[in-house]
Each structure stands twice: as structure tokens, then as C-alpha cells.
C-alpha atoms as a PDB file:
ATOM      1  CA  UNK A   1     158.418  81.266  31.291  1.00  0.00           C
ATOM      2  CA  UNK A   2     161.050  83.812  31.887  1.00  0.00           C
ATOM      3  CA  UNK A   3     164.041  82.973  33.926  1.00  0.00           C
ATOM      4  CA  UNK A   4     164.066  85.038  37.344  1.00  0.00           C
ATOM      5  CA  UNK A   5     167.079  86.633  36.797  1.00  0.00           C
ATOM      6  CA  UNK A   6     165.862  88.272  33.271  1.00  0.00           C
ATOM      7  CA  UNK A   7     162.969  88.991  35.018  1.00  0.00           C
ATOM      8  CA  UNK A   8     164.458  91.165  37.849  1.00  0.00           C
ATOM      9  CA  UNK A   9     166.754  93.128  35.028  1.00  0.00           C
ATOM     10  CA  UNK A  10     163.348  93.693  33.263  1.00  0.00           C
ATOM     11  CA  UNK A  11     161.950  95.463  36.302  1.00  0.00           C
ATOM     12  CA  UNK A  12     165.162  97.427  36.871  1.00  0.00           C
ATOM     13  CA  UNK A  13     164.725  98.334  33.359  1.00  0.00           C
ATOM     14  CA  UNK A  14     161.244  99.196  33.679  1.00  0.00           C
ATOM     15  CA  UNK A  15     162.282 101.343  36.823  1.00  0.00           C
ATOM     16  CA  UNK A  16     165.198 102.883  35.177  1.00  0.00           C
ATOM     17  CA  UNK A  17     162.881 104.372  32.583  1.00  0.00           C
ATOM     18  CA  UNK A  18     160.016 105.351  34.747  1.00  0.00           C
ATOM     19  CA  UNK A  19     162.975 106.876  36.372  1.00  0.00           C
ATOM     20  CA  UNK A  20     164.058 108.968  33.430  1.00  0.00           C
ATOM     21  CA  UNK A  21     160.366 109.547  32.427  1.00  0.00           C
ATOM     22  CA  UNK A  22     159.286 111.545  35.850  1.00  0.00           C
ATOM     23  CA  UNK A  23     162.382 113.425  35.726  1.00  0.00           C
ATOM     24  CA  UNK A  24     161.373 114.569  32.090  1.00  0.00           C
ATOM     25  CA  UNK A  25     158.500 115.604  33.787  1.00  0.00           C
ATOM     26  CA  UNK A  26     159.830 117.274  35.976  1.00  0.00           C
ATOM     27  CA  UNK A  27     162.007 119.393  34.128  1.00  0.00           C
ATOM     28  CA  UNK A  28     159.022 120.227  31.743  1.00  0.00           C
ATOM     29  CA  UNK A  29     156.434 121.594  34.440  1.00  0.00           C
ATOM     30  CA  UNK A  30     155.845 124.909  34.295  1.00  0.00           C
ATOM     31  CA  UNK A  31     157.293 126.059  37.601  1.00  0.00           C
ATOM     32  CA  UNK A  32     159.303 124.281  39.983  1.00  0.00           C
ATOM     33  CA  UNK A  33     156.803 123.499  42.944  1.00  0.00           C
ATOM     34  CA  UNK A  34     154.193 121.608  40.164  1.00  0.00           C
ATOM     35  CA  UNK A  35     157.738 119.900  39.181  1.00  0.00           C
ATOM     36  CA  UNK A  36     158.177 118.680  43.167  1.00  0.00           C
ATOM     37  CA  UNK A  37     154.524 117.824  43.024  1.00  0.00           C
ATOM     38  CA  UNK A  38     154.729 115.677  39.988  1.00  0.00           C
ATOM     39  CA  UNK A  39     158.058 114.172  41.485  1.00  0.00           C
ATOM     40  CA  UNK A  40     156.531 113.121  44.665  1.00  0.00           C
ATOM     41  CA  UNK A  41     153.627 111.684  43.250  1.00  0.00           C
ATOM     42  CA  UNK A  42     155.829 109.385  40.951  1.00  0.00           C
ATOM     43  CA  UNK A  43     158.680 108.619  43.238  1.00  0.00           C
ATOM     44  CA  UNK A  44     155.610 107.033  46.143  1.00  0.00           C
ATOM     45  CA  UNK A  45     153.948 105.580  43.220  1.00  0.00           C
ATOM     46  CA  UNK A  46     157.177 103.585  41.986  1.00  0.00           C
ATOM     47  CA  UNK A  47     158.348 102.575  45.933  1.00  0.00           C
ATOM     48  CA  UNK A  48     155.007 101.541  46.841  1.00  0.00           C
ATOM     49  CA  UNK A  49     153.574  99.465  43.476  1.00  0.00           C
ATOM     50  CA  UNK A  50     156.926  99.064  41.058  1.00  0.00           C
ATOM     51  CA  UNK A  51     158.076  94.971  41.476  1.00  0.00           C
ATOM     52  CA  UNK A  52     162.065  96.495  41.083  1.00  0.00           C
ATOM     53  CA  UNK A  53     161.068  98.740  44.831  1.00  0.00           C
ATOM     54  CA  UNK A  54     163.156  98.637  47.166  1.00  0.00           C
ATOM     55  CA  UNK A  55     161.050  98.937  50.151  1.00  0.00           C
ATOM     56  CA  UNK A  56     161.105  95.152  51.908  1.00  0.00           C
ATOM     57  CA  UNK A  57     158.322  92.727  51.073  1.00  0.00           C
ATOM     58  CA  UNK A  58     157.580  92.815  55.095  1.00  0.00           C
ATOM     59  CA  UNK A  59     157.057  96.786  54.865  1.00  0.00           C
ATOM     60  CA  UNK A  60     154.917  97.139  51.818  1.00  0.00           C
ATOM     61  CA  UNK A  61     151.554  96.743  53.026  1.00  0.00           C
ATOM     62  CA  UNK A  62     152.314  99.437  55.446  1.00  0.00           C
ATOM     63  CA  UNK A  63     153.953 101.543  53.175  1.00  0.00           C
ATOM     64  CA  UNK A  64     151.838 104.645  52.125  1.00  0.00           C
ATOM     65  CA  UNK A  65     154.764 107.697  51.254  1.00  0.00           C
ATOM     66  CA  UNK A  66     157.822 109.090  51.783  1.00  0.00           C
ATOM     67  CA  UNK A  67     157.638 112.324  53.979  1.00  0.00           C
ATOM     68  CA  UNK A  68     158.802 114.922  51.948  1.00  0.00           C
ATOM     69  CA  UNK A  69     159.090 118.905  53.263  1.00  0.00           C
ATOM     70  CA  UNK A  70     157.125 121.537  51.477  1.00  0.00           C
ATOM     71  CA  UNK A  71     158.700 123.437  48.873  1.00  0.00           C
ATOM     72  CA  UNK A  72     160.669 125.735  49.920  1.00  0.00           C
ATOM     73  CA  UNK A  73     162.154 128.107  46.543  1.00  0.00           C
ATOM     74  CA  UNK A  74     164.899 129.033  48.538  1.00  0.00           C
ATOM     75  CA  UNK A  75     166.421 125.868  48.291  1.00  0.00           C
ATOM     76  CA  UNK A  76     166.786 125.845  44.456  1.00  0.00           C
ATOM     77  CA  UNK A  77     169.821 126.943  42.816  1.00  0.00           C
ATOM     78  CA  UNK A  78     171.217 127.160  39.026  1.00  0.00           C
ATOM     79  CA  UNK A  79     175.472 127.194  39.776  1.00  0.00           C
ATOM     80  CA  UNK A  80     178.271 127.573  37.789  1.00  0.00           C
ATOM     81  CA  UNK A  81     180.410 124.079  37.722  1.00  0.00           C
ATOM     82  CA  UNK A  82     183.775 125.686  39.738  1.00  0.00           C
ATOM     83  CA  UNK A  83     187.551 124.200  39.121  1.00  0.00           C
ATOM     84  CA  UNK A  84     188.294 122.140  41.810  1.00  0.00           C
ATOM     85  CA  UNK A  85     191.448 119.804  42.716  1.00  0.00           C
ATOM     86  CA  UNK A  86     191.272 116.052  41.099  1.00  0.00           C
ATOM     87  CA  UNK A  87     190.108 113.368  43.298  1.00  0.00           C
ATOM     88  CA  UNK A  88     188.350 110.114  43.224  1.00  0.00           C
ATOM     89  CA  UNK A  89     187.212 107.385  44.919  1.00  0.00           C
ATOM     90  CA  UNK A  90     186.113 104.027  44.035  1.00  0.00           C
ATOM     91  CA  UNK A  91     183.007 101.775  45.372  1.00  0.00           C
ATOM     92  CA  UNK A  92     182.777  97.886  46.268  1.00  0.00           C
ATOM     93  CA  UNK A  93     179.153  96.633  44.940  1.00  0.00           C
ATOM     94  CA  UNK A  94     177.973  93.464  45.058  1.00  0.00           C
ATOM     95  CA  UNK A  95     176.936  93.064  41.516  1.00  0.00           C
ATOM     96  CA  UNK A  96     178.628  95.701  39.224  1.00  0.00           C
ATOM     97  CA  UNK A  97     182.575  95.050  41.068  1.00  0.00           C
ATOM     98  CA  UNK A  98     184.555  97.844  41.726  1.00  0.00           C
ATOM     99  CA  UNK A  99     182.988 100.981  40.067  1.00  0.00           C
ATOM    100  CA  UNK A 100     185.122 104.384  40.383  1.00  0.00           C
ATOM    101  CA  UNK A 101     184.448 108.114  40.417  1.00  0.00           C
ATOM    102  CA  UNK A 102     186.517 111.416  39.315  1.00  0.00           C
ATOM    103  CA  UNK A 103     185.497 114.420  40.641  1.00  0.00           C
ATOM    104  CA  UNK A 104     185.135 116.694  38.038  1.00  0.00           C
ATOM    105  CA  UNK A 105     183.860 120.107  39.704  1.00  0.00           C
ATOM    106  CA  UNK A 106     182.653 121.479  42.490  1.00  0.00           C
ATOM    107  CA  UNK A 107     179.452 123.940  43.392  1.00  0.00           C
ATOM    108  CA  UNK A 108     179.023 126.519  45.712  1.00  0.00           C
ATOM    109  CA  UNK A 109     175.659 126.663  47.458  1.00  0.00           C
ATOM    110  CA  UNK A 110     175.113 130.208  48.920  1.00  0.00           C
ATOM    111  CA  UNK A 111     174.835 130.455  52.699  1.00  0.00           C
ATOM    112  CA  UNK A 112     174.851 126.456  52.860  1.00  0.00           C
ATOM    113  CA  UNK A 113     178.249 125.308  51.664  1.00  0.00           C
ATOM    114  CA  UNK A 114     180.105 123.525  48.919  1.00  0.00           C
ATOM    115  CA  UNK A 115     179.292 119.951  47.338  1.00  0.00           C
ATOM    116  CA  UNK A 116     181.991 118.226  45.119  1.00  0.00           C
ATOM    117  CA  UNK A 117     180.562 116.716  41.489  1.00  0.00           C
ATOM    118  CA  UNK A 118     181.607 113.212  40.509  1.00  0.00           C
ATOM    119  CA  UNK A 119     181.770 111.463  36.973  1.00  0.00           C
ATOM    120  CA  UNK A 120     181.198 108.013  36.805  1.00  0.00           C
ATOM    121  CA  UNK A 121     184.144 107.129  34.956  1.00  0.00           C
ATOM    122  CA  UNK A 122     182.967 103.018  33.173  1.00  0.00           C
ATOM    123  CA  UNK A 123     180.631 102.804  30.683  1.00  0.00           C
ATOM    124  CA  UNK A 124     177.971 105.203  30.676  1.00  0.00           C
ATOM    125  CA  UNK A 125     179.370 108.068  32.478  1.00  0.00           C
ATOM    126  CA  UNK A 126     177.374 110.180  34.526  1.00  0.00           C
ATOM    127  CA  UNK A 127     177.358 113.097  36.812  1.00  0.00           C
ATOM    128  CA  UNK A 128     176.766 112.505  40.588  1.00  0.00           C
ATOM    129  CA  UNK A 129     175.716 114.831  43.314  1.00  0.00           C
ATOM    130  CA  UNK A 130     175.452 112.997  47.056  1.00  0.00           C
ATOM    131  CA  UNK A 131     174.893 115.308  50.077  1.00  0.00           C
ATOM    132  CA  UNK A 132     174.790 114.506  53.492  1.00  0.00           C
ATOM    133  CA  UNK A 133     173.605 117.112  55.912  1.00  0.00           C
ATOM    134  CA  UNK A 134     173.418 118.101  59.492  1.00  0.00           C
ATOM    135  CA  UNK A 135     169.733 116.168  59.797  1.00  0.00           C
ATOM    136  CA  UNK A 136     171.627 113.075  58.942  1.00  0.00           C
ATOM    137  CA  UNK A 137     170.481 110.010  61.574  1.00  0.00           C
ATOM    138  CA  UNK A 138     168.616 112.110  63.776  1.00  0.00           C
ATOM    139  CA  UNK A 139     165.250 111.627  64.804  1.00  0.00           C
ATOM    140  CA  UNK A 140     162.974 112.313  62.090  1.00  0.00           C
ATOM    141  CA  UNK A 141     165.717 113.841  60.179  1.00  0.00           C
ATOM    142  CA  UNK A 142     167.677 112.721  57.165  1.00  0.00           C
ATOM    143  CA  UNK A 143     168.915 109.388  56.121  1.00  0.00           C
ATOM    144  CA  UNK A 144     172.148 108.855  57.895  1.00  0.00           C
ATOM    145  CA  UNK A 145     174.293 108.168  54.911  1.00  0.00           C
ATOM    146  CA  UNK A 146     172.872 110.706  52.993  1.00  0.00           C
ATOM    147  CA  UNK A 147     170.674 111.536  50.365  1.00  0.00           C
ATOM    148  CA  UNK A 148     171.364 112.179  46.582  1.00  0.00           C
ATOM    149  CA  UNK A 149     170.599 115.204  44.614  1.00  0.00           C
ATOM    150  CA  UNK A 150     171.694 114.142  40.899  1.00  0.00           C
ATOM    151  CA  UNK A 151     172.213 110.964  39.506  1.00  0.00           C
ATOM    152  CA  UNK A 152     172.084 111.651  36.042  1.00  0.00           C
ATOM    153  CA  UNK A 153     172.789 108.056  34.814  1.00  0.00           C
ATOM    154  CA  UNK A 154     169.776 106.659  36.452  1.00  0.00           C
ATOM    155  CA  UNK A 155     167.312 109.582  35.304  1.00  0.00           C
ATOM    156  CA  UNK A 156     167.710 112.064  38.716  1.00  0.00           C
ATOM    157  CA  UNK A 157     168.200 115.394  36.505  1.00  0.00           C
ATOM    158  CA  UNK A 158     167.392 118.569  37.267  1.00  0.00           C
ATOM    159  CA  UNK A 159     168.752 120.427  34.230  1.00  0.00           C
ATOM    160  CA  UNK A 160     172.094 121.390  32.910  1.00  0.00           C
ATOM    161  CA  UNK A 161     173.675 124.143  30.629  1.00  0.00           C
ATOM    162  CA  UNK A 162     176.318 123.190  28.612  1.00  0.00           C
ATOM    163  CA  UNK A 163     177.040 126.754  27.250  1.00  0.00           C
ATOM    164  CA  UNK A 164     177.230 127.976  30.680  1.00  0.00           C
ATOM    165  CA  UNK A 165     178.744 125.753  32.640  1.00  0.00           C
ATOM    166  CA  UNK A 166     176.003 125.544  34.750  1.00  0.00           C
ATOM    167  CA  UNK A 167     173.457 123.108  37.067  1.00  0.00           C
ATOM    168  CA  UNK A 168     170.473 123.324  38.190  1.00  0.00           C
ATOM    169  CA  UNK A 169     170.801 121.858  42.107  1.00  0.00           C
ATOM    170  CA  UNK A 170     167.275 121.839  44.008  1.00  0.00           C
ATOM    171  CA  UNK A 171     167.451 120.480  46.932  1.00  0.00           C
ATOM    172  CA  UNK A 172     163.852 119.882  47.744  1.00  0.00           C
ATOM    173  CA  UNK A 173     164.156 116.971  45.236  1.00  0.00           C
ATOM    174  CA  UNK A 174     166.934 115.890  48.103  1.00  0.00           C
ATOM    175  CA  UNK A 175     165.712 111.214  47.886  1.00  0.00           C
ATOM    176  CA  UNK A 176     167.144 108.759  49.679  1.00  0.00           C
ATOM    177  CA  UNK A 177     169.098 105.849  48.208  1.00  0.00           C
ATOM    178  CA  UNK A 178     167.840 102.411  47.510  1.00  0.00           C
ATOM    179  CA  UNK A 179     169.933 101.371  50.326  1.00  0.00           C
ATOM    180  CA  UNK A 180     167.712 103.561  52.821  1.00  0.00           C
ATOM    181  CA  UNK A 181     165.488 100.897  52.107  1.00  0.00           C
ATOM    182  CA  UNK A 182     166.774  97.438  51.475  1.00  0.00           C
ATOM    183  CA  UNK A 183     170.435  96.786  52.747  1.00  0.00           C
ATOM    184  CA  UNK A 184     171.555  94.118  49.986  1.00  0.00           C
ATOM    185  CA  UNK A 185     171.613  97.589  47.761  1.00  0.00           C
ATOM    186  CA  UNK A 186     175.087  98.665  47.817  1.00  0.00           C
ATOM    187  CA  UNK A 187     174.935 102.666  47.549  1.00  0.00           C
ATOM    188  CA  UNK A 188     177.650 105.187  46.841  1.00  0.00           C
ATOM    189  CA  UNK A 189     177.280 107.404  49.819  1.00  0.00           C
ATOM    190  CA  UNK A 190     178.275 110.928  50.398  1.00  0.00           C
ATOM    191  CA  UNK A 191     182.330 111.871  50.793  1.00  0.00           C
ATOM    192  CA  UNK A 192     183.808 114.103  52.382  1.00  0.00           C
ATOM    193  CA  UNK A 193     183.564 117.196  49.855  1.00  0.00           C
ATOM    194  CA  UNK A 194     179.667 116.089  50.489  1.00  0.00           C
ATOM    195  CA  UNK A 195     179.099 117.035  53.812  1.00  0.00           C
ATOM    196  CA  UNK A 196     176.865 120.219  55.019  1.00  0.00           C
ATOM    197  CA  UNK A 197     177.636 121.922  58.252  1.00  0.00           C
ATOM    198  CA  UNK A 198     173.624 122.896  58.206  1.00  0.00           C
ATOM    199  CA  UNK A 199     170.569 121.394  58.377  1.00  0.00           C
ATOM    200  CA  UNK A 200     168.565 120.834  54.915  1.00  0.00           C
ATOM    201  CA  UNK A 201     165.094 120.791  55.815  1.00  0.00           C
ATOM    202  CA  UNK A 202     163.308 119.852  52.655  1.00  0.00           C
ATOM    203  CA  UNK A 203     163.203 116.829  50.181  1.00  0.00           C
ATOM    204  CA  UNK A 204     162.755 113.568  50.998  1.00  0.00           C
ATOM    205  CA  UNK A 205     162.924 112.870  55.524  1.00  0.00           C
ATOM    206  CA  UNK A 206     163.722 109.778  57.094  1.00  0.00           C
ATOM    207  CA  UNK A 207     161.753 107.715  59.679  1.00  0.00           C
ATOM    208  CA  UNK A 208     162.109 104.266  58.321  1.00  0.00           C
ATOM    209  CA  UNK A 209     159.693 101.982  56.888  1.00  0.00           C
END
């Protein structure tokens, strides 16, 4: 029999590569909206069948989808990575201690505002987008700590070029942390240099489970 314990880092594996596998996906569909469509499908898939979810055992049965806004193109953006002053902050989680973040660049979203980029700096690296917008804990809104855009150490990538300093930000593909969900997850939540003045209407709403 397998211990417990190697059986829940199995599932997070499992997850983790499921994870990288839609955004693949994703990134491969030949135009954005049958990207958002393929996303959707996989993310409700994962939250309401995948044994690492994070929806409660109480809430599954119940659990059908996240609402998600239409596509909306205008919401999609390909940005050049912009100098920015150093900062960081570091994050308390139960499981992985103290895990810190540099922030590396920052990218301006036309007509919406600016959103800082963070490197996970321990093993693995990573680049990190949060946002938190105006939507945030109101009715029917957004999660009220936020929502993340990139993640690209657990598989949320939208596309990057190297050459030209750029990244692709979309935010219909907006999802709410784990910690939307469950509260033992401990999430990094949006900073400062993360919060939007407006309201971002699409991606992934908020009306609990």
C-alpha cells in the first residue's frame, strides 16, 4: 500500500503536469478563443474530478464549473518586460517555509494599468504575475485576494519571447488560487504593484463553492 503522504505528492504531481499539459494546449490552438475554450474545459475538469482539487470534499457533489466571462480579444496583450526599481517580498507557507520573490520587471497594460513581474528566487525559479482588480470581493465579482495570470513554475504560461523581451498577458485566462477554494492552501496574493484601479471583467468570477 502506499503511504498517504506519497500518495498526496503523487496527485500534486499528477496535477502539476496536467497543469503544464493544458497550458501546452493552450499555447498550441490555433487562435486564442479555441485556446480559452480548451483552458476552461481542462481547468473544470481537474477542480471537479482530479483527487489533488482543491474544491472541499463537502462542495464537490455540487460543484459543476467555474464561471468564466466570454472572451473578450481586447483583453489580450503581448508587452515588452519594462525596467522597474528592485523589490521583493517574501511568503510564510505552511509546508514549503519561507519562500521569497524579486521583482524582476514590470508591464504596462494599455488603458488598464501596470502589474509588477516576480521571480521566484529558490529552486526552480519562475516568473509570477498576480493581479487583483477593482471586482475584487464584490458580489459576483472577483476573488478578493486576487487572481493570477502567470505562474510559470506550476504550468500557467501564456507564451514568452526571449529575443524580444516580451509576454504574452491575457487576461481572460485571469484563475483563482487554490486558496479561493480550500483555506489550508497558503497562496501568494497580489502586492501592491498588483493592484488595478478598473474592473477586469473576464477570466475566471467568483461566487464561492
Amino acid at each position: 500500500m502506499i503511504p498517504s503522504a506519497a500518495r498526496t505528492a503523487l496527485d500534486v504531481v499528477d496535477w502539476r503536469r496536467r497543469v503544464f499539459a493544458l497550458y501546452a494546449d493552450v499555447r498550441a490552438a490555433p487562435h486564442p478563443e479555441a485556446g480559452h475554450e480548451l483552458w476552461q474545459h481542462g481547468r473544470n475538469e481537474l477542480l471537479a474530478h482530479h483527487p489533488a482539487t482543491p474544491i472541499l470534499p463537502e462542495h464537490r457533489a455540487d460543484f459543476d464549473s467555474v464561471p468564466v466571462a466570454p472572451y473578450d480579444p481586447a483583453w489580450r496583450f503581448e508587452l515588452p518586460l519594462l525596467p522597474t526599481e528592485p523589490g521583493g517580498f517574501e511568503f510564510a507557507t505552511g509546508t514549503d517555509g519561507v519562500v521569497p520573490f524579486e521583482r524582476v520587471a514590470v508591464v504596462d497594460l494599455p488603458d488598464v494599468g501596470t502589474l509588477d513581474v516576480w521571480r521566484l528566487t529558490t529552486y526552480g525559479g519562475g516568473l509570477f504575475i498576480p493581479v487583483r482588480d477593482a471586482l475584487a470581493g464584490k458580489p459576483d465579482g472577483t476573488y478578493g485576494g486576487g487572481r493570477y495570470l502567470i505562474d510559470t513554475i506550476k504550468g500557467a504560461d501564456l507564451g514568452t519571447d526571449a529575443e524580444a523581451g516580451t509576454i504574452v498577458l491575457d487576461l481572460n485566462f485571469a484563475y483563482n488560487p487554490s486558496c479561493a477554494y480550500d483555506p489550508a492552501w497558503a497562496c501568494p496574493l497580489a502586492q501592491p504593484g498588483n493592484v488595478l484601479a478598473v474592473e477586469v471583467p473576464v477570466g475566471e468570477r467568483y461566487a464561492g463553492v
